[in-house]
N, C-alpha and C. Protein backbone atom coordinates (compact mmCIF):
# COMPACT_ATOMS: atom_id res chain seq x y z
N UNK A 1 0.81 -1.21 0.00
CA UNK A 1 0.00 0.00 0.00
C UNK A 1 0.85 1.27 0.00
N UNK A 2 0.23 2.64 -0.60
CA UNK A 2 0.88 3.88 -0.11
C UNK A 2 1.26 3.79 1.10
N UNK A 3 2.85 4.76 1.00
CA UNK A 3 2.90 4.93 2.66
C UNK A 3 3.29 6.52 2.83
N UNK A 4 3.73 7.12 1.83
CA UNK A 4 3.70 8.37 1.84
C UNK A 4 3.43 9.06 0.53
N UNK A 5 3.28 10.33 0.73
CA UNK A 5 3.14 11.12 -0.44
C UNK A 5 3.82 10.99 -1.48
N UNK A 6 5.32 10.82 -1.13
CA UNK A 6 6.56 10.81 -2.47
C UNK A 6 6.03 9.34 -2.92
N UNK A 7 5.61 8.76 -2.83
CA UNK A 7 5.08 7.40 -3.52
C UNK A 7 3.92 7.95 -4.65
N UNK A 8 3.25 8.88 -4.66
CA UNK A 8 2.52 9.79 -5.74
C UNK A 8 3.40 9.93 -7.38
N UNK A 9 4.23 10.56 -7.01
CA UNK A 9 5.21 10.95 -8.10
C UNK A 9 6.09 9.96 -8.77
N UNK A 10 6.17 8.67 -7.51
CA UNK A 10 6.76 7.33 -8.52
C UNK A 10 5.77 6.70 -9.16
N UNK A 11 4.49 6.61 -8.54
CA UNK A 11 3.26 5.64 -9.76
C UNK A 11 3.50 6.43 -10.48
N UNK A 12 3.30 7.91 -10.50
CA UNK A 12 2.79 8.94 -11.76
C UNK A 12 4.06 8.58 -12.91
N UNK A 13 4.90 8.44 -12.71
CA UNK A 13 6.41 8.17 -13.15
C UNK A 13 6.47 6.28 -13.94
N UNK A 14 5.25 5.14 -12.90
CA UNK A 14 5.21 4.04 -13.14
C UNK A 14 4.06 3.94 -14.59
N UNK A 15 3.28 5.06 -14.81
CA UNK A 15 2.20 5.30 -15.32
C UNK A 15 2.22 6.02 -17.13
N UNK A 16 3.11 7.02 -16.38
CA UNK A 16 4.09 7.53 -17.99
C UNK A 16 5.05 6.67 -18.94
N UNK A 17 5.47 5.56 -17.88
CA UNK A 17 6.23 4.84 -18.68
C UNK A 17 5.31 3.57 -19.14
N UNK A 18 4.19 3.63 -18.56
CA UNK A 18 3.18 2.35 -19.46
C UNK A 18 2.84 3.12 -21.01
N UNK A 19 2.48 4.61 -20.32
CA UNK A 19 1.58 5.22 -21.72
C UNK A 19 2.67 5.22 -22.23
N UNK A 20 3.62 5.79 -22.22
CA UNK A 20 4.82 5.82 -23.25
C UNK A 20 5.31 4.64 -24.34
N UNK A 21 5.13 3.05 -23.58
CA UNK A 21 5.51 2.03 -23.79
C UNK A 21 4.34 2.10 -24.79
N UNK A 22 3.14 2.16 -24.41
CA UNK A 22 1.54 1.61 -25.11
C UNK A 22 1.63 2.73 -26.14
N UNK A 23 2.48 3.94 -26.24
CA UNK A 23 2.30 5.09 -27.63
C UNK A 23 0.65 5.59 -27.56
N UNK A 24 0.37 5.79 -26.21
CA UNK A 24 -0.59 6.35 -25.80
C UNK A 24 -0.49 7.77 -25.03
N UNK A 25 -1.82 8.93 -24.69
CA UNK A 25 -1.67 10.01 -24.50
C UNK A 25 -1.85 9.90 -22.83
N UNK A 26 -0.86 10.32 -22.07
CA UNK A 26 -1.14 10.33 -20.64
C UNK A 26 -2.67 11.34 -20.39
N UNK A 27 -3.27 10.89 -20.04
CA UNK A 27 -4.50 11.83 -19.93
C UNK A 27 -4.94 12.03 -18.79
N UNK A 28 -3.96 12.06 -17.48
CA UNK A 28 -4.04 12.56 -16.35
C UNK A 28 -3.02 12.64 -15.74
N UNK A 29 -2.65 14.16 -15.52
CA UNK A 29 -1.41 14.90 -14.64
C UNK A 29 -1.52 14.21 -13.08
N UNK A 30 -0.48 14.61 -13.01
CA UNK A 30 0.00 14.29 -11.41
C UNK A 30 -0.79 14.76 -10.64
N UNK A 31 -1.26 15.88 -10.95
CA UNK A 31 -2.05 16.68 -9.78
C UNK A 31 -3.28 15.70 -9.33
N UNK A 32 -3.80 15.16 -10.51
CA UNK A 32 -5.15 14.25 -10.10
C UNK A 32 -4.81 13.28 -9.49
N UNK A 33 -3.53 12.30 -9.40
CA UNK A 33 -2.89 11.35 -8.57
C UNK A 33 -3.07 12.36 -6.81
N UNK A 34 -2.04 13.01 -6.59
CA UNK A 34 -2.00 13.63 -5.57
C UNK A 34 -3.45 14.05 -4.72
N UNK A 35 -4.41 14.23 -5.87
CA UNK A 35 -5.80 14.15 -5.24
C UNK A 35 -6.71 13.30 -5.00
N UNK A 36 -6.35 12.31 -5.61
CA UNK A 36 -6.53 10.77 -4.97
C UNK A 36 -5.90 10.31 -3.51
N UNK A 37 -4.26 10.74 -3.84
CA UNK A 37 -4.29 10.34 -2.35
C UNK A 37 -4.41 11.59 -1.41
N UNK A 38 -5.05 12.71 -1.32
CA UNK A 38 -5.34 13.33 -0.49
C UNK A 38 -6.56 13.16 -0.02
N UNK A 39 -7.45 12.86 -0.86
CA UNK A 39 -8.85 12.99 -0.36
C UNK A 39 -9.38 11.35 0.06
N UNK A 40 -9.07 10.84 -0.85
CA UNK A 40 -9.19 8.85 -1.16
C UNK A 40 -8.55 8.11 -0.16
N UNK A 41 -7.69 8.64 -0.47
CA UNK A 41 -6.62 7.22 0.82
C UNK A 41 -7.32 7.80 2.26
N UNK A 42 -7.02 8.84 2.48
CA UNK A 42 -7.35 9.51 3.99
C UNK A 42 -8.71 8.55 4.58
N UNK A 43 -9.12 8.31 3.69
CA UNK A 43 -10.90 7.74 4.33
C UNK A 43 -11.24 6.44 3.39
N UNK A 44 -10.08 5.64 3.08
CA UNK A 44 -9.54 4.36 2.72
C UNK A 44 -10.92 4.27 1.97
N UNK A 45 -10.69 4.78 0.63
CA UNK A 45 -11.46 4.62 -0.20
C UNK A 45 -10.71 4.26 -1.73
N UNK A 46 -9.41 4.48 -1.47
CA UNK A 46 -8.94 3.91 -2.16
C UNK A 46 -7.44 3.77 -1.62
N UNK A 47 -6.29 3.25 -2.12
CA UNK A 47 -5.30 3.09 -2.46
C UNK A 47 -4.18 3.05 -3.70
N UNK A 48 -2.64 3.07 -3.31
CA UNK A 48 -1.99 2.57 -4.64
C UNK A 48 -1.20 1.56 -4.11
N UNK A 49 -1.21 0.42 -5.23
CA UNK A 49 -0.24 -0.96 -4.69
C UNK A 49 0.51 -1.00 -5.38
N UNK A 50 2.10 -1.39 -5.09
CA UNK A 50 3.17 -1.69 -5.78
C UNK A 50 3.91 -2.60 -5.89
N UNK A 51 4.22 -3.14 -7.02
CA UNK A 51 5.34 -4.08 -7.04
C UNK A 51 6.72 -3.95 -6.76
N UNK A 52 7.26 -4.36 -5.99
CA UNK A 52 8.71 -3.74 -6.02
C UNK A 52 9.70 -4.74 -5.83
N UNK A 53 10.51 -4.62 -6.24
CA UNK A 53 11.97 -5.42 -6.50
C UNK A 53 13.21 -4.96 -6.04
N UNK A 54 13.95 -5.77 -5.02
CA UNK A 54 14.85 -4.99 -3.84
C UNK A 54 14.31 -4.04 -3.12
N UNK A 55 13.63 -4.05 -2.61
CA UNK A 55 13.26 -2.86 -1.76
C UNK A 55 13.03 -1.60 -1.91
N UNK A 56 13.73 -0.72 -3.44
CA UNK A 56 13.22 0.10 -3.70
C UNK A 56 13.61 0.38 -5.12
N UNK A 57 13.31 -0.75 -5.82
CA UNK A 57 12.79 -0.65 -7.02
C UNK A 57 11.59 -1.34 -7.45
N UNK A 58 11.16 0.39 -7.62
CA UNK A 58 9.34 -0.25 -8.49
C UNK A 58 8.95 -0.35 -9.72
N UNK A 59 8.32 -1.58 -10.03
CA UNK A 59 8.46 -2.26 -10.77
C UNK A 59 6.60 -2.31 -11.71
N UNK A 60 5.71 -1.66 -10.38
CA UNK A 60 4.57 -2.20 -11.16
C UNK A 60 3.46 -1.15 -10.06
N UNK A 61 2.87 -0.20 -10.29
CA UNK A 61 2.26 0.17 -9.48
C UNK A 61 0.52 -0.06 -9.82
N UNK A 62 -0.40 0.39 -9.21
CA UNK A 62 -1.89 0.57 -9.39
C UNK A 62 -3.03 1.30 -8.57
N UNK A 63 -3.76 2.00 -9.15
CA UNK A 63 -4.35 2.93 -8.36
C UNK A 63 -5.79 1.70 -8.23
N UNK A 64 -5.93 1.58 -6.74
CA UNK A 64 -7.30 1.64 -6.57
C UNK A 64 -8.84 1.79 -5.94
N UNK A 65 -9.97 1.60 -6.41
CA UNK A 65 -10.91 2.54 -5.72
C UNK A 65 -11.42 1.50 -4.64
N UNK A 66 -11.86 1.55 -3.93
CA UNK A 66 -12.79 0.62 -3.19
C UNK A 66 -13.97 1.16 -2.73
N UNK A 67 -15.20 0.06 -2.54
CA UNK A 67 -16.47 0.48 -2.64
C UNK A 67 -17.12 -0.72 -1.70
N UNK A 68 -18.10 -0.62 -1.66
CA UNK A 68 -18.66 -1.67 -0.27
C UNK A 68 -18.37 -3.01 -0.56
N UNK A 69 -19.12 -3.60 -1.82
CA UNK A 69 -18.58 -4.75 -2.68
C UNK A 69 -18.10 -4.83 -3.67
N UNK A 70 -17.12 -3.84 -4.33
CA UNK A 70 -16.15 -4.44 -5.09
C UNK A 70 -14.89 -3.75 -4.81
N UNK A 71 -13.68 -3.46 -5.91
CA UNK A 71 -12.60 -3.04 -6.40
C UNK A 71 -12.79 -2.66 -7.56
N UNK A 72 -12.12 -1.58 -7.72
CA UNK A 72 -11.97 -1.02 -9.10
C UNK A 72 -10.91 -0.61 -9.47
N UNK A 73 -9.85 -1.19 -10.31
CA UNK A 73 -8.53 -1.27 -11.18
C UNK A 73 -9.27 0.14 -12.01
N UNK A 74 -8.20 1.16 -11.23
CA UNK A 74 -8.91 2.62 -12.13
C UNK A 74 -7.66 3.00 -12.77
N UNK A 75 -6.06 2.78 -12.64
CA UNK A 75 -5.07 2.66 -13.10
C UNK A 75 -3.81 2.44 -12.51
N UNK A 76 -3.24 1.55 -13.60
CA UNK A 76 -1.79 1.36 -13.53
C UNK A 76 -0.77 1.63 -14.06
N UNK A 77 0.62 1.51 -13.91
CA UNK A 77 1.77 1.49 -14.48
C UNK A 77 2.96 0.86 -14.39
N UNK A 78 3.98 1.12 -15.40
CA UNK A 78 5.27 -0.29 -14.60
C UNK A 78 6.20 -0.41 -15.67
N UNK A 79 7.14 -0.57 -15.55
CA UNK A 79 8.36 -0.36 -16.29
C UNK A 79 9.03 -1.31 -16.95
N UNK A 80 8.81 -0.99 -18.21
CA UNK A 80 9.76 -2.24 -19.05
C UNK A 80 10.19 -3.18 -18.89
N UNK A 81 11.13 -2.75 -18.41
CA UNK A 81 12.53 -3.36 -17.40
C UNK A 81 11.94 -4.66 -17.03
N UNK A 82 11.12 -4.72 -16.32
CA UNK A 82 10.23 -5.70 -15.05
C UNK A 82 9.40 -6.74 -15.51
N UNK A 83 8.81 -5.97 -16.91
CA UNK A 83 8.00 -6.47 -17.52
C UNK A 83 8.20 -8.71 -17.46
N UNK A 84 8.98 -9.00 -17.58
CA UNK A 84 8.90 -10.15 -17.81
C UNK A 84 8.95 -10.89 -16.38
N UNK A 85 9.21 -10.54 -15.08
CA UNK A 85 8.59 -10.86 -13.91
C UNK A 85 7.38 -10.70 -13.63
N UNK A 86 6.26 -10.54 -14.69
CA UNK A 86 5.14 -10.13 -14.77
C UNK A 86 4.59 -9.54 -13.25
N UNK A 87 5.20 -8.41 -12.71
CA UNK A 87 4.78 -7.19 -11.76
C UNK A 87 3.27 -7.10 -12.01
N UNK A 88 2.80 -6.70 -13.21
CA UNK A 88 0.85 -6.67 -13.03
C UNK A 88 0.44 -8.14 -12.72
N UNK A 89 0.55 -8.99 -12.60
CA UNK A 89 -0.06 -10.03 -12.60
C UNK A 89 0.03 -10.28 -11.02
N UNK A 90 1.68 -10.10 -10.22
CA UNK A 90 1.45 -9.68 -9.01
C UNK A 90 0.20 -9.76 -7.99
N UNK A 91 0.34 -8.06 -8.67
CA UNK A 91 -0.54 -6.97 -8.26
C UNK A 91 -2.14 -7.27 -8.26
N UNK A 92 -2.17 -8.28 -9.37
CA UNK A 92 -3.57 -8.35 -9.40
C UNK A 92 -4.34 -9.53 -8.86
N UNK A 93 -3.16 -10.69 -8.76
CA UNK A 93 -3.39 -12.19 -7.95
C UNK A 93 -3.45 -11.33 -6.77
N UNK A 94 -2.96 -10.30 -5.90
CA UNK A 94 -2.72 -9.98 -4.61
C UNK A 94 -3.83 -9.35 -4.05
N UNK A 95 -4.39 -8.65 -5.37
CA UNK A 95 -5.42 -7.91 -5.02
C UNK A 95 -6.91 -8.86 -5.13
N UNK A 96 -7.02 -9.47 -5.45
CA UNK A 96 -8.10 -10.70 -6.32
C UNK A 96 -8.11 -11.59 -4.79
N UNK A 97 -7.06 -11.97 -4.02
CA UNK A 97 -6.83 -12.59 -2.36
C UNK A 97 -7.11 -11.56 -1.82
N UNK A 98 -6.57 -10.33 -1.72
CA UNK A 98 -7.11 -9.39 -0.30
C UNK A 98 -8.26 -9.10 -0.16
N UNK A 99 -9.17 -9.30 -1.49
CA UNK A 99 -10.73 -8.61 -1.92
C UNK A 99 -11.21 -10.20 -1.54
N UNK A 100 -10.60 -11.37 -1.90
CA UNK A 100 -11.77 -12.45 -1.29
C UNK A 100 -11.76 -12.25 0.15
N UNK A 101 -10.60 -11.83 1.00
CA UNK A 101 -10.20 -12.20 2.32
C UNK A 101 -11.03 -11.13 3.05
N UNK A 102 -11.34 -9.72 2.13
CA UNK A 102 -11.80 -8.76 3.23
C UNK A 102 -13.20 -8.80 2.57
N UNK A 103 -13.97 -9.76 1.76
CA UNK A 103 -15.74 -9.69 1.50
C UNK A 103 -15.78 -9.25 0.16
N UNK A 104 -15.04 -8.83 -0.66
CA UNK A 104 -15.26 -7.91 -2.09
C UNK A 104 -15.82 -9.01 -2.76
N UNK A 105 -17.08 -8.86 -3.75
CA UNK A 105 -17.51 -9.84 -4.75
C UNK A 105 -16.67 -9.28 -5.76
N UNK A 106 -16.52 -8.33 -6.27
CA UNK A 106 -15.81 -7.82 -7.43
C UNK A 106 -14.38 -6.77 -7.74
N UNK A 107 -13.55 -7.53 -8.65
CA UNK A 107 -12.76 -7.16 -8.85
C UNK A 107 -12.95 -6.16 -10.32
N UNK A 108 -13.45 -4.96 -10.71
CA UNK A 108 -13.81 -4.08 -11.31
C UNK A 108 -12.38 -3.51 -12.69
N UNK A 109 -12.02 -4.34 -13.51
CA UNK A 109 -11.28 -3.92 -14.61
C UNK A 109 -11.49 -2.45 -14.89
N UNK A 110 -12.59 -1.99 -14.99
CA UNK A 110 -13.07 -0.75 -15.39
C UNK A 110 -13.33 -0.96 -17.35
N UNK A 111 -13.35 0.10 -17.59
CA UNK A 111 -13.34 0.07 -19.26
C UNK A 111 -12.07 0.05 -20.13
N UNK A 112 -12.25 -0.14 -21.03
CA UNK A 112 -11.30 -0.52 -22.11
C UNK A 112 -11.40 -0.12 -23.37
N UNK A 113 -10.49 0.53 -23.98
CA UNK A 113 -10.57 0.96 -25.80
C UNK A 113 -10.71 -0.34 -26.34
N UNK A 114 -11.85 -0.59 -27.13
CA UNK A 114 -12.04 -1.89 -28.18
C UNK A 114 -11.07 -2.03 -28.94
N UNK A 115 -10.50 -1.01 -29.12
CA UNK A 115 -9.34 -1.36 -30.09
C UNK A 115 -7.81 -1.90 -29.64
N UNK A 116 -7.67 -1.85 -28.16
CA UNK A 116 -6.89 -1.94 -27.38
C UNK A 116 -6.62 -3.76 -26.69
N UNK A 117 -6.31 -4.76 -27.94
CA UNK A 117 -6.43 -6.09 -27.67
C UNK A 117 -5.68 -6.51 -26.54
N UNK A 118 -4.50 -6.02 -26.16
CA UNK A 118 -3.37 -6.76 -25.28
C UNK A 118 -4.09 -6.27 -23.48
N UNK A 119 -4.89 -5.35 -23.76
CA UNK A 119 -5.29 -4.57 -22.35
C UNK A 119 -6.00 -5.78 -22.37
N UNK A 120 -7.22 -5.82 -23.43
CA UNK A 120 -8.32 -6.63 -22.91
C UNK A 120 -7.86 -7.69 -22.66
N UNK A 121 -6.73 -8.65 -23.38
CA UNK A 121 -6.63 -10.00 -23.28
C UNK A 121 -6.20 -10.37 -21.60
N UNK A 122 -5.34 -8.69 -20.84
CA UNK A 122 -4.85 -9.10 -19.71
C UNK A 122 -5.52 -8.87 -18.89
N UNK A 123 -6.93 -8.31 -18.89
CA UNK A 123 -7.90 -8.71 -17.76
C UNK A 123 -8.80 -9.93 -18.18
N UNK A 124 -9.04 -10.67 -19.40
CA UNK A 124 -9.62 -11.74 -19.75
C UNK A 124 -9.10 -12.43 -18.85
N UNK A 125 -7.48 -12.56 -18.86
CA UNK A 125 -6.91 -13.63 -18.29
C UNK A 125 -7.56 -13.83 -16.80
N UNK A 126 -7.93 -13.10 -16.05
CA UNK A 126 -8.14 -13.16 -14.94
C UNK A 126 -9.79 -13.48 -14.53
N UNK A 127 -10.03 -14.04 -16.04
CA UNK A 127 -11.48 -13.89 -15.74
C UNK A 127 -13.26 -13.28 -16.06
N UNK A 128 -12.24 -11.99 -16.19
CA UNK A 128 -13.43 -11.02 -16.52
C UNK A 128 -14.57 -11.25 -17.16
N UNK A 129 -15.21 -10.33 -17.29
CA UNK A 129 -16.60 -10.43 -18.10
C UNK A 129 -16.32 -9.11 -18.95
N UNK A 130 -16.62 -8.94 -20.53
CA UNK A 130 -16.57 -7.86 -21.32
C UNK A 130 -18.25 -7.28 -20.93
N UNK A 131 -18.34 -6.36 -20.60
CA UNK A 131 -19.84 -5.47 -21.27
C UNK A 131 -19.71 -4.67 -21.87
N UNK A 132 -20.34 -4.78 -23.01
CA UNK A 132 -20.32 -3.19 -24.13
C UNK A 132 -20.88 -2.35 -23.32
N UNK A 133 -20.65 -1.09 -23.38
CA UNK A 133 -21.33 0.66 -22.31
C UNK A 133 -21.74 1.34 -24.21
N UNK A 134 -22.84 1.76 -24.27
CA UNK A 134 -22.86 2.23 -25.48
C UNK A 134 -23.15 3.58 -25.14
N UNK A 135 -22.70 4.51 -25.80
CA UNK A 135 -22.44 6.27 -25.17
C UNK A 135 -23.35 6.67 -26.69
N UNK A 136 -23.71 8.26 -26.49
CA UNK A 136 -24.47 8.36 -27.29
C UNK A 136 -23.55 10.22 -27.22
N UNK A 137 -23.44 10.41 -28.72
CA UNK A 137 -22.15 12.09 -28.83
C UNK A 137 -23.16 12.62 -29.90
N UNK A 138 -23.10 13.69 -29.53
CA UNK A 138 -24.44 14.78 -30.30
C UNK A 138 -22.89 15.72 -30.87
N UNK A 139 -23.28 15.92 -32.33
CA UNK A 139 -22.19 16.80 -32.71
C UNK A 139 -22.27 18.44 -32.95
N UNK A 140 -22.75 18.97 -31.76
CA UNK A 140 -23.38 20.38 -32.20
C UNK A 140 -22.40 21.11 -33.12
N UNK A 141 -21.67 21.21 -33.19
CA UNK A 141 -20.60 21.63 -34.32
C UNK A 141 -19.63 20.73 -35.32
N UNK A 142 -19.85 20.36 -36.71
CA UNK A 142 -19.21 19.21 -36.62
C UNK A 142 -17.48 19.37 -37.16
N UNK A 143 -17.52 20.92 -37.22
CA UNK A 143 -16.14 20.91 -37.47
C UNK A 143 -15.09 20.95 -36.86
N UNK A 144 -15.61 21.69 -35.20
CA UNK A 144 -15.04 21.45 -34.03
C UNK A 144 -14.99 20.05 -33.44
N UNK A 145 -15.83 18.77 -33.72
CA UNK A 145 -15.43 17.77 -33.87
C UNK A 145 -14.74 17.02 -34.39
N UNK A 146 -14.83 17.60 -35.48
CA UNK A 146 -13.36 16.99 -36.41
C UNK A 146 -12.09 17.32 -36.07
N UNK A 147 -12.05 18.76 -35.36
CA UNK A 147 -10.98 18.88 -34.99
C UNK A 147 -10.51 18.47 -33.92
N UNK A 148 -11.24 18.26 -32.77
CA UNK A 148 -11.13 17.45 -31.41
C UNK A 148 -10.98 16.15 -31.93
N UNK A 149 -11.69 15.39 -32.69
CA UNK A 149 -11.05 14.10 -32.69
C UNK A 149 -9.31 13.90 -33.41
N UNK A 150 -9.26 14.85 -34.38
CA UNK A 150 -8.31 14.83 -34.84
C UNK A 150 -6.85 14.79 -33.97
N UNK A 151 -7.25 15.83 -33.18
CA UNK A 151 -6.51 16.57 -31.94
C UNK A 151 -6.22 15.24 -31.11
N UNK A 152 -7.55 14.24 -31.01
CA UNK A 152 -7.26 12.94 -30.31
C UNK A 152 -5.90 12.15 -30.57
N UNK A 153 -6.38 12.05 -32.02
CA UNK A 153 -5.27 11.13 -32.88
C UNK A 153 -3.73 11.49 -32.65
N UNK A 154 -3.49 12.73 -32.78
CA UNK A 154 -2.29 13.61 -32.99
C UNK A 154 -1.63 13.15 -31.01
N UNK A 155 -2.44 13.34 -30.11
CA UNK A 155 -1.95 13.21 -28.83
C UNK A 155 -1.54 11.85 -28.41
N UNK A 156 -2.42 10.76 -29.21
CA UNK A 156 -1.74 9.65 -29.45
C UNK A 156 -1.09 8.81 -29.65
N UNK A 157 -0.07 9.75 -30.77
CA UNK A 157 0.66 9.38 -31.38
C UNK A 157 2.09 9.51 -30.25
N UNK A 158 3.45 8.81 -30.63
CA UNK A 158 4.70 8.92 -29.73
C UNK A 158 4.68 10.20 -29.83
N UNK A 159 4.61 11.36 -30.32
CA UNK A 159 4.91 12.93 -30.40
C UNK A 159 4.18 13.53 -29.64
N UNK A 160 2.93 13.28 -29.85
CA UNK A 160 1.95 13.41 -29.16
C UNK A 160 1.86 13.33 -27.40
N UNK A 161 1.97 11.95 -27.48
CA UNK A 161 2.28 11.13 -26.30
C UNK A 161 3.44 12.58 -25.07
N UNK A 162 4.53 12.62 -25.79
CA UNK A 162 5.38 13.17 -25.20
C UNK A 162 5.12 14.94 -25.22
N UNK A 163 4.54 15.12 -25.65
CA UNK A 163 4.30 17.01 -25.83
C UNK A 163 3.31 17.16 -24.87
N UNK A 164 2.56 16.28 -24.41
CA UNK A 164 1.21 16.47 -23.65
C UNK A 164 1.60 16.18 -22.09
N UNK A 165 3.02 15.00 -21.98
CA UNK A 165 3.40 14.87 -20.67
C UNK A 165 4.03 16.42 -20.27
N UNK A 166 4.69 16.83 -21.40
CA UNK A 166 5.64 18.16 -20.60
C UNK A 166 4.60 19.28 -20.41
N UNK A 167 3.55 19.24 -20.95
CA UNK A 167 2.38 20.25 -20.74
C UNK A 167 1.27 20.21 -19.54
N UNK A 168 1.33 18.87 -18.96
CA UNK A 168 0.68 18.15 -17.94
C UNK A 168 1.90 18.58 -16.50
N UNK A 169 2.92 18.62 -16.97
CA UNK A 169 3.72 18.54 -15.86
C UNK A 169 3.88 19.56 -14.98
């Protein structure tokens, strides 16, 4: 579990290097970490768990929520490096025992980009259940949509990816 604050800035750090790895857009600054554990942890509503290797190398971190009966995997991160000691898998056998041991029926993946096969296949593994969420987007302008989605694509990308961390920071 967290044990102090400076543990904020290493997930956030365990988290950049997933999106980075995945050539995805970090789409939440540090600041929203730090307000997780200010407001969340304080009244154990949630936590972050880590994998670590020697004592203070981390290897695999995860933010998560807790709720009367379940868990919710709201995010993780974890470093290359580690990758083949499979650190998430850890994290998530550990968490999957502490949630049977303390009453949780559910272990909560959260959502997933459809297009995003290796995410989904690694909560399949554990089980899961897919549900489609079908959202419904009204385009009151559709050129300002084109450009927001566009804008999507572009933040996506490795260039992307990296222009949006130093702007977040």
């Amino acid at each position: 579990p967290l044990s102090s604050r400076g543990e904020v800035e290493i997930f956030y750090g365990l988290y950049l290097s997933s999106m980075e790895r995945n050539r995805a857009a970090a789409k939440y600054p540090v600041r929203w970490f730090y307000a997780l554990y200010e407001i969340l942890v304080p009244q154990k509503k949630a936590d972050i768990l880590f994998a670590v290797k020697d004592e203070n190398e981390y290897a695999a971190g995860v933010v998560l929520i807790d709720s009367s009966t379940s868990q919710h995997y709201l995010h993780n991160g974890s470093v290359t490096t580690y990758l083949e000691g499979r650190p998430n898998d850890l994290l998530v056998d550990h968490i999957i025992r502490d949630g049977v041991n303390r009453g949780k029926a559910i272990l909560d993946f959260m959502g997933s980009d459809p297009e995003d096969a290796s995410l989904i296949r690694f909560k399949e593994k554990w089980g899961s259940q897919t549900t489609d969420i079908s959202t419904y987007v009204k385009d009151y302008d559709p050129i300002r949509c084109k450009i927001w989605e566009s804008g999507k694509r572009v933040m996506n990308s490795a260039v992307g990816s990296r222009v949006l961390r130093k702007i977040r920071r």
